[in-house]
Protein backbone atom coordinates (compact mmCIF):
# COMPACT_ATOMS: atom_id res chain seq x y z
CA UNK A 1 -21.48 -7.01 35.14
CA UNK A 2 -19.42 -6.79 32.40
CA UNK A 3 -17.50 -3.62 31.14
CA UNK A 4 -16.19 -2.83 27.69
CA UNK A 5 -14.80 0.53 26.09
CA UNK A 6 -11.87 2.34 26.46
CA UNK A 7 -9.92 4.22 29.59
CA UNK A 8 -11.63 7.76 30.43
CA UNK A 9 -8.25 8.91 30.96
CA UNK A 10 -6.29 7.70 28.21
CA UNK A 11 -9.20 7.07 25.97
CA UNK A 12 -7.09 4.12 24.56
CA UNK A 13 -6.96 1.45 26.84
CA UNK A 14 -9.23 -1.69 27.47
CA UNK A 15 -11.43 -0.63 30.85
CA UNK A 16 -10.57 -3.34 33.35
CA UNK A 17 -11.21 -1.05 36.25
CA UNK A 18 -13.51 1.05 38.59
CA UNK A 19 -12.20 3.81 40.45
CA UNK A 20 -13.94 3.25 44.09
CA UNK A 21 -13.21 6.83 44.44
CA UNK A 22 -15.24 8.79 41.34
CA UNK A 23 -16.05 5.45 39.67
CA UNK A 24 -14.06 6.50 36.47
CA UNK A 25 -13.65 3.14 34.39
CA UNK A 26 -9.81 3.00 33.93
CA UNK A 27 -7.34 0.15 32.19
CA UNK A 28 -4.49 -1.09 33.88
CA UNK A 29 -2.24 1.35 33.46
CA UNK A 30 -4.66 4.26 35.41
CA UNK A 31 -5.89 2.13 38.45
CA UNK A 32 -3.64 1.53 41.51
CA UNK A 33 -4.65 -2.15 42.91
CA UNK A 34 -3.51 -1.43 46.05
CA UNK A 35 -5.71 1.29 47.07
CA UNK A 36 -8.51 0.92 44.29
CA UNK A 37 -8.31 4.56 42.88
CA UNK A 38 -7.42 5.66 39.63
CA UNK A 39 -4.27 7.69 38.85
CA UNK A 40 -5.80 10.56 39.40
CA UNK A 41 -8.02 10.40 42.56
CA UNK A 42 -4.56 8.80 44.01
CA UNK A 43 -2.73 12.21 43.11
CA UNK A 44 -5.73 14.32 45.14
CA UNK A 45 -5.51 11.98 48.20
CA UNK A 46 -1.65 12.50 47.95
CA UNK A 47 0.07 9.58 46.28
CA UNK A 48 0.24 6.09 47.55
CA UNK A 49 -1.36 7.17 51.05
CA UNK A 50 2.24 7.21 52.40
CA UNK A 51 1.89 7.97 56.33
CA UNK A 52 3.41 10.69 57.87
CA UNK A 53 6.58 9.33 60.24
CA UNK A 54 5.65 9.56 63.83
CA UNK A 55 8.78 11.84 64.84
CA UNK A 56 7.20 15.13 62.69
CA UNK A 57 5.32 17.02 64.64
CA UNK A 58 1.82 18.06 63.49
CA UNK A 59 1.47 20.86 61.30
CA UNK A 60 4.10 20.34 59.61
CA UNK A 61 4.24 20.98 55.21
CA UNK A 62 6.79 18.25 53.58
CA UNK A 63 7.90 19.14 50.43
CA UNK A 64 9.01 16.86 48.17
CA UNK A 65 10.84 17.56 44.32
């Protein structure tokens, strides 16, 4: 199936992409190919789904600025 019309997060880019997450239709620029979310369901789930190093102890709040 093809998609056309523009980014529903930037409203200005092609749609290349469906979030797997909230099936937004995003461009290039809002869709991570690695873990098939949009920019913004990667920023709920916490980033790029970086692990948590095995030496912290559970329970634990990491701050980062």
């Amino acid at each position: 199936m093809s998609v056309s019309g523009n980014c529903e997060i930037c409203v200005t880019g092609e749609v290349s992409h469906t979030c797997s997450r909230c099936a937004q239709m995003v461009c290039d620029e809002h869709f991570d190919e690695e873990t098939g979310l949009c920019v913004e369901c990667l920023s709920d789930v916490g980033g790029r789904g970086e692990r948590q190093p095995e030496n912290m102890p559970d329970g634990v709040d990491t701050y980062r600025f």
